[in-house]
N, C-alpha and C. Protein backbone atom coordinates (compact mmCIF):
# COMPACT_ATOMS: atom_id res chain seq x y z
N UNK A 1 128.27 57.59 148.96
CA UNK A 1 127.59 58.32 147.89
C UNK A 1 126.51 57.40 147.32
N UNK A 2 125.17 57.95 146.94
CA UNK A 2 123.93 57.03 146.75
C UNK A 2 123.83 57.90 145.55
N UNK A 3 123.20 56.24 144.41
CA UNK A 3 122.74 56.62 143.47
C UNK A 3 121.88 57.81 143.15
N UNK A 4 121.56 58.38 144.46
CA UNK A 4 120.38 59.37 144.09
C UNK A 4 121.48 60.63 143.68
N UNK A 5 122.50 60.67 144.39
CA UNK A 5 122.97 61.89 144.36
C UNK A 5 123.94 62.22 143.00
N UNK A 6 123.86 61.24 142.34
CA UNK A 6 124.34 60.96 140.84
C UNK A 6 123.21 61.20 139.75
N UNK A 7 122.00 60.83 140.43
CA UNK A 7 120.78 61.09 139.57
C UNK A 7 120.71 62.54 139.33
N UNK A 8 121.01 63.13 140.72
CA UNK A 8 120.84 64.55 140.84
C UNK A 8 121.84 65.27 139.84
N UNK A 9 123.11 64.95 140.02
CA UNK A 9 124.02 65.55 139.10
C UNK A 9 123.60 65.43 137.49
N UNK A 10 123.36 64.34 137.23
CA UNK A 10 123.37 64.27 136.14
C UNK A 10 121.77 65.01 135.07
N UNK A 11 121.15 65.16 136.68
CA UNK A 11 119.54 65.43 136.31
C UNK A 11 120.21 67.65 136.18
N UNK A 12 120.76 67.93 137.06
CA UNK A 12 121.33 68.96 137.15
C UNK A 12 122.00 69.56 135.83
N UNK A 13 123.29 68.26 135.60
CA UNK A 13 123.76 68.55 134.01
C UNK A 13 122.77 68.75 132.93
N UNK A 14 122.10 68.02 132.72
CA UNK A 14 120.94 67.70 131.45
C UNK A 14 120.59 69.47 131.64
N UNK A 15 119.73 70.02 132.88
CA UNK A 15 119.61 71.22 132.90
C UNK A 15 120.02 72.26 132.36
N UNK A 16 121.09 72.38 132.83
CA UNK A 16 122.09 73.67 132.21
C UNK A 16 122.43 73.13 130.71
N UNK A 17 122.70 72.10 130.05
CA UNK A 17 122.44 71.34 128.61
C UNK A 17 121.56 72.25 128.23
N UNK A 18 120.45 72.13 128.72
CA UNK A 18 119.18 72.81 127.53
C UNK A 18 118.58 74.07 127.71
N UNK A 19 119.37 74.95 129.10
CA UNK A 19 119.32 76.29 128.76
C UNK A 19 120.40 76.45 128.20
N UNK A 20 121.67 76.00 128.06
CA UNK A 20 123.11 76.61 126.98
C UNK A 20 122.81 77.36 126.28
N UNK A 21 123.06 77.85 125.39
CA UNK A 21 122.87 77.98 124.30
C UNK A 21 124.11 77.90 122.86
N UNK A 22 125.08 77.75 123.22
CA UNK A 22 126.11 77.13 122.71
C UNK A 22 126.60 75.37 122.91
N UNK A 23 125.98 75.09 124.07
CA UNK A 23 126.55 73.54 124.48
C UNK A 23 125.34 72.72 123.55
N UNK A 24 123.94 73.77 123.36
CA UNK A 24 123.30 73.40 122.34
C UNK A 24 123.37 72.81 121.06
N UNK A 25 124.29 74.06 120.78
CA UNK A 25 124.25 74.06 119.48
C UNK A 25 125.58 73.37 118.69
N UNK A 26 126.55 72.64 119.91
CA UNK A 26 127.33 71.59 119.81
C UNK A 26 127.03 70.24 119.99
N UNK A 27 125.46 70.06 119.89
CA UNK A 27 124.60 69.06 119.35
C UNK A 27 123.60 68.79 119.34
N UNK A 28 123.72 69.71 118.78
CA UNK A 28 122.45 69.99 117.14
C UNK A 28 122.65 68.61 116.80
N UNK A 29 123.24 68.40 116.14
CA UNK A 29 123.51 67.24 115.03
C UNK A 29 123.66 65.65 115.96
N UNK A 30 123.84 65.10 117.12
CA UNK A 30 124.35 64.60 117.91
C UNK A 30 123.36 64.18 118.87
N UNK A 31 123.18 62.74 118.18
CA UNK A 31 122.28 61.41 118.26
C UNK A 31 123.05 60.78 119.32
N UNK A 32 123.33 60.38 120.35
CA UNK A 32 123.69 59.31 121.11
C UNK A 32 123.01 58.96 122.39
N UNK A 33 122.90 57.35 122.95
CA UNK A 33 122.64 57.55 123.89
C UNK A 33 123.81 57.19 125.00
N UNK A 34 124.02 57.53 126.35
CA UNK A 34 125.52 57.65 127.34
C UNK A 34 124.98 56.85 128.55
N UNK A 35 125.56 56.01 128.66
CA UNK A 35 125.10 54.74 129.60
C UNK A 35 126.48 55.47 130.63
N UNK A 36 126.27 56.00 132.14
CA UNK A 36 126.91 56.39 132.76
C UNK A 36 126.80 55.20 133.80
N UNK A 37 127.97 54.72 134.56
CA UNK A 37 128.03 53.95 135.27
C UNK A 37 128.88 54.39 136.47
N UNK A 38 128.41 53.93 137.69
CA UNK A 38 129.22 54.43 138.81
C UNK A 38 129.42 52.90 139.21
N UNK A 39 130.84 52.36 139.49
CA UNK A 39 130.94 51.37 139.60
C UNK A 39 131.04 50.65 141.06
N UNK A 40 130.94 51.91 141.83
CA UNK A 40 131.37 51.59 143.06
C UNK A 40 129.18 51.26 143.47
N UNK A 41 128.84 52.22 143.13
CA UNK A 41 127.12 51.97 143.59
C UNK A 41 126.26 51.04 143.29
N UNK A 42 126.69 50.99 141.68
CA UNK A 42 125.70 50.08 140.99
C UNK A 42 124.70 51.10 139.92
N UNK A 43 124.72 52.28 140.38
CA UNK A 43 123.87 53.51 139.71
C UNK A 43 124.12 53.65 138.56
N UNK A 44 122.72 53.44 137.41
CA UNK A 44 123.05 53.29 136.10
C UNK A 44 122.53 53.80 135.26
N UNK A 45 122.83 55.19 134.97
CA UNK A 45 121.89 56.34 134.49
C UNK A 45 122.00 56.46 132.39
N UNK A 46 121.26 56.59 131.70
CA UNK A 46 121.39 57.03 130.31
C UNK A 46 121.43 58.52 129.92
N UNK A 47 122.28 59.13 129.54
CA UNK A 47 121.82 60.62 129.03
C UNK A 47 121.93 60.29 127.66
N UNK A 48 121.02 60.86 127.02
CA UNK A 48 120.41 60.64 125.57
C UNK A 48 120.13 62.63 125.30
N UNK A 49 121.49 61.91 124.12
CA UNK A 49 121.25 63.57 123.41
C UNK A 49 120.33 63.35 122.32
N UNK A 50 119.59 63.90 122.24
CA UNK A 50 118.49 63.84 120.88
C UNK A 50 118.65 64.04 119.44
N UNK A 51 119.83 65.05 118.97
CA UNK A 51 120.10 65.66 117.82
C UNK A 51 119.40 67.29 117.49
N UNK A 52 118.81 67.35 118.81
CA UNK A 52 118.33 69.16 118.40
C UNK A 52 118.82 69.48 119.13
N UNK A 53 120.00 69.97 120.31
CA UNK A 53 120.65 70.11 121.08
C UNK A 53 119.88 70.17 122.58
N UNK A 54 118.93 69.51 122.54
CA UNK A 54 118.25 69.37 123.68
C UNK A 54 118.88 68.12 124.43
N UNK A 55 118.64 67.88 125.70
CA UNK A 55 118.99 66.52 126.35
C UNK A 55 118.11 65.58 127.44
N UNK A 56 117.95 64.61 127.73
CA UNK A 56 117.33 63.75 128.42
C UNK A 56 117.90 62.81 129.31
N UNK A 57 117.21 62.75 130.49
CA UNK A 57 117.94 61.52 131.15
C UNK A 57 117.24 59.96 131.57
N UNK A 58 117.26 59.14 131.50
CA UNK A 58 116.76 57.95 131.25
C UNK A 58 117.07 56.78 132.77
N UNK A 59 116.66 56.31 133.55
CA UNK A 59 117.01 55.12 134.31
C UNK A 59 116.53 54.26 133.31
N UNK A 60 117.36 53.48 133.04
CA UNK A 60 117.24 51.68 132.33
C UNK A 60 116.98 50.93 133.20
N UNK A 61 116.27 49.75 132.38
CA UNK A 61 116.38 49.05 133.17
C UNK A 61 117.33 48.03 132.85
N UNK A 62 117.77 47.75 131.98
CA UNK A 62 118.90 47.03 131.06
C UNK A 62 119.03 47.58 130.02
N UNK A 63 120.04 48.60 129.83
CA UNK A 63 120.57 49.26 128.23
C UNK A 63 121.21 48.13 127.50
N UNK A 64 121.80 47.16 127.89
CA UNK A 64 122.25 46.19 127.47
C UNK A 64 123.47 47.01 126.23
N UNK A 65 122.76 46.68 124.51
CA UNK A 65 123.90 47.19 123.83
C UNK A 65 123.28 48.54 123.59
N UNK A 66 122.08 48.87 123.82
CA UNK A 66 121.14 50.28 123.00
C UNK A 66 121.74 51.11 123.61
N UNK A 67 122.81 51.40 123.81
CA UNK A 67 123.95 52.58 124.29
C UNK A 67 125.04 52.58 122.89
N UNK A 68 125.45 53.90 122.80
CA UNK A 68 126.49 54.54 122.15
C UNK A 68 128.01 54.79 122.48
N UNK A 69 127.51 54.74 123.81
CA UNK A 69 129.11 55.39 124.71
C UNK A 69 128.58 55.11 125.89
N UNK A 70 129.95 54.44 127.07
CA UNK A 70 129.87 54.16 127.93
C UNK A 70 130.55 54.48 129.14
N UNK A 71 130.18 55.46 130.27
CA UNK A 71 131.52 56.09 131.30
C UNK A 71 130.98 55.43 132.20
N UNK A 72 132.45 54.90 132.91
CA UNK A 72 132.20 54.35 134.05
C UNK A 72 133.30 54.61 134.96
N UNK A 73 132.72 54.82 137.04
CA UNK A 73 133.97 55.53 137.34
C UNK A 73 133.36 55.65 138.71
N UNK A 74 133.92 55.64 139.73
CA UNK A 74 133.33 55.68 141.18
C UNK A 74 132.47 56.93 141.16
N UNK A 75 131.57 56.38 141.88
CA UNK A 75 130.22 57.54 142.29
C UNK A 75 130.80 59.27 141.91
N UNK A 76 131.46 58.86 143.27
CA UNK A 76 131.93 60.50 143.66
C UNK A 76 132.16 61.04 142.50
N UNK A 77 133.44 60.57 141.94
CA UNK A 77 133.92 61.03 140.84
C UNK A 77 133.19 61.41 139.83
N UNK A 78 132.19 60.63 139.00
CA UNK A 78 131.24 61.03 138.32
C UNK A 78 130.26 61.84 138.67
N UNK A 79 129.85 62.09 139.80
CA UNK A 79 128.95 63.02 140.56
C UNK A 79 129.99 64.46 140.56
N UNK A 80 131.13 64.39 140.57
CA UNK A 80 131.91 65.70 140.99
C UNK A 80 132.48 65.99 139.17
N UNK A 81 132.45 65.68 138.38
CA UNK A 81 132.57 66.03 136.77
C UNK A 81 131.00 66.62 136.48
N UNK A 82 130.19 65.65 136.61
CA UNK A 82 129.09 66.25 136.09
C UNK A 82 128.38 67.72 136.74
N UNK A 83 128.79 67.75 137.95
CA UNK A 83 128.79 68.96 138.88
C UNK A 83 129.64 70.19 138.79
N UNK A 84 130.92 69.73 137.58
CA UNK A 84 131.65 70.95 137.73
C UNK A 84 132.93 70.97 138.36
N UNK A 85 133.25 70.27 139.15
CA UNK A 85 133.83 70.01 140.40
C UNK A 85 135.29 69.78 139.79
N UNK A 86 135.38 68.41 138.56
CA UNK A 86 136.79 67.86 138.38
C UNK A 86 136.91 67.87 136.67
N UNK A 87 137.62 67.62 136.69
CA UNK A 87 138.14 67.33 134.71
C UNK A 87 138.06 66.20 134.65
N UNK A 88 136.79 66.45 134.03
CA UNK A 88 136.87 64.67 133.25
C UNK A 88 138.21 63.88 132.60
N UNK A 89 138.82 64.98 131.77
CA UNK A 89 140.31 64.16 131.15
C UNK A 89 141.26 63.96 131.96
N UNK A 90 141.78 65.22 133.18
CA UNK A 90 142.45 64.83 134.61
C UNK A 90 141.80 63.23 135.42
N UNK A 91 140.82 62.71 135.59
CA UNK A 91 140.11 61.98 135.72
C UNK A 91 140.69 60.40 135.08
N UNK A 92 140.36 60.38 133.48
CA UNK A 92 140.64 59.85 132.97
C UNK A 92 142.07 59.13 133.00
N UNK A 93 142.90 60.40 133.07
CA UNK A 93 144.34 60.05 133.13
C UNK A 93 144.74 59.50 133.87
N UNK A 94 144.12 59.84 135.13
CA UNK A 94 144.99 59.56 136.45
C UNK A 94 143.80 57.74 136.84
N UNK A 95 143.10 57.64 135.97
CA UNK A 95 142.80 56.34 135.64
C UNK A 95 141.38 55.81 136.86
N UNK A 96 140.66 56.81 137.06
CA UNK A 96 139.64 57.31 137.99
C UNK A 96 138.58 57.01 136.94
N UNK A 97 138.32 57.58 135.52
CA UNK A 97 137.50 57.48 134.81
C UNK A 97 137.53 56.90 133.48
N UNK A 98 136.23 55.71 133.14
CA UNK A 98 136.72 55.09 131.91
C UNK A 98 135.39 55.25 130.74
N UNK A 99 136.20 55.23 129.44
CA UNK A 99 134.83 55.35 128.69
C UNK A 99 135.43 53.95 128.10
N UNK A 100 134.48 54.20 126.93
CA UNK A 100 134.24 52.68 125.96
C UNK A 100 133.34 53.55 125.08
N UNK A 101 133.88 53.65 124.09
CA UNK A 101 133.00 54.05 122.76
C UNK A 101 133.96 54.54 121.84
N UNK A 102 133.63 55.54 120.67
CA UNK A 102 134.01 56.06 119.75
C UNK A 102 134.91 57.20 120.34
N UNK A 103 136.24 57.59 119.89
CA UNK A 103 136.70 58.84 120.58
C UNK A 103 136.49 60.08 120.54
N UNK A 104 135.85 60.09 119.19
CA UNK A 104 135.20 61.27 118.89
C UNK A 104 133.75 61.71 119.59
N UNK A 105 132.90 60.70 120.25
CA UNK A 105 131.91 61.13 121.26
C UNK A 105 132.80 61.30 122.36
N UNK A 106 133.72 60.88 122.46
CA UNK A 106 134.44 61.38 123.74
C UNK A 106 134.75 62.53 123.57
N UNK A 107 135.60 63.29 123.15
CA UNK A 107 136.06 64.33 122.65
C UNK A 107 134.99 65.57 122.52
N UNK A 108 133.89 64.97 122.12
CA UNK A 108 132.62 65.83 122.14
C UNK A 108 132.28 66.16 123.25
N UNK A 109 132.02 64.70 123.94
CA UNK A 109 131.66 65.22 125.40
C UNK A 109 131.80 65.76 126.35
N UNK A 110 133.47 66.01 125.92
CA UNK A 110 134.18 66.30 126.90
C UNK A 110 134.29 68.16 126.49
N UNK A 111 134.06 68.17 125.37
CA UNK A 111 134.15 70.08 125.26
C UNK A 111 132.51 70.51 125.66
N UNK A 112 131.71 69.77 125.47
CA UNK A 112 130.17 69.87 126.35
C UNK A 112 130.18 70.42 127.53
N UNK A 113 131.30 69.62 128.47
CA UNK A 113 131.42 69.41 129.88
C UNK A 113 132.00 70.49 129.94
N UNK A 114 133.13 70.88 129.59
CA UNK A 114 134.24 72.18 129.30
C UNK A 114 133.72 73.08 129.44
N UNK A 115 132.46 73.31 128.11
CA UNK A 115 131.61 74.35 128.24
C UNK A 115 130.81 74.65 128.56
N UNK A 116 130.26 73.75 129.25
CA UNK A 116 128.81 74.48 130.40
C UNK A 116 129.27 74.84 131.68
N UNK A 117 130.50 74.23 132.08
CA UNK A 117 130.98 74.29 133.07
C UNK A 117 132.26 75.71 133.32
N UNK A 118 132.70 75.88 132.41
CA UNK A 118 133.51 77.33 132.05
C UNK A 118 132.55 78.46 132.29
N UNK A 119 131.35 78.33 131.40
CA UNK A 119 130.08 79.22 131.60
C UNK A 119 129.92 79.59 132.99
N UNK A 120 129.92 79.03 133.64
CA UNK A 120 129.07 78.89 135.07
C UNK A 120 129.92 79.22 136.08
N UNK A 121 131.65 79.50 135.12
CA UNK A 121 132.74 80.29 136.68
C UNK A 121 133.34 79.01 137.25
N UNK A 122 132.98 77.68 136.96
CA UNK A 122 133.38 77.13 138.13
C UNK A 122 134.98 76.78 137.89
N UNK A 123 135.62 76.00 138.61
CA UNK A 123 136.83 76.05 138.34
C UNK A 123 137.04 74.07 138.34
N UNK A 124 137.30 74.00 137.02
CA UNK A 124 137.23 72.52 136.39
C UNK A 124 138.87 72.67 136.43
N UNK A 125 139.43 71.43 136.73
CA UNK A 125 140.72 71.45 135.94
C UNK A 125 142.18 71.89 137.24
């Protein structure tokens, strides 16, 4: 799995983010930036929610600390959450996926993921 195809997912997610119109408006308010890490590639992408429920995606070149929250987790795996594919918290548990931040951006992020991905039929979970 190549960084590109993580770019893609995550360039994919941001997408459906800012046509939502509910995953929107679950941050509205919701400033962060998400230093995603695939640990197996090296691929080191930022999604930066803005606070108008719009979203962006960023290659760094060193986020260093200017990150908020941090997931990190073999390619695939992160390529197949952001795609729809797996449960991020199934993920988590079974110790495949790790964050580092506040739990409450977790928790956020994770009903984000829930709900763009419920929208769309696919079968998460």
């Amino acid at each position: 799995m190549t960084g590109d195809a993580l770019e893609f997912a995550l360039a994919e997610f941001i997408e459906r983010l800012n046509h939502d119109d509910v995953a929107r408006r679950m941050l509205a308010d919701w400033r962060r930036r998400i230093l995603v890490e695939a640990v197996d590639t090296g691929g080191r992408f930022v999604l930066v929610s803005t606070g108008t429920g719009a979203g962006d995606l960023e290659i760094p070149r060193d986020p260093g600390d200017a990150v908020d929250m941090r997931i990190f987790g073999g390619s695939s795996v992160l390529v197949d959450i952001f795609m729809g594919r797996r449960d991020p918290i199934d993920e988590y548990m079974a110790g495949r996926l790790r964050f580092q931040g506040m739990q409450a951006d977790e928790i956020r992020l994770d009903a984000v993921v829930a709900c763009l991905w419920d929208d769309a039929g696919a079968e998460v979970g």
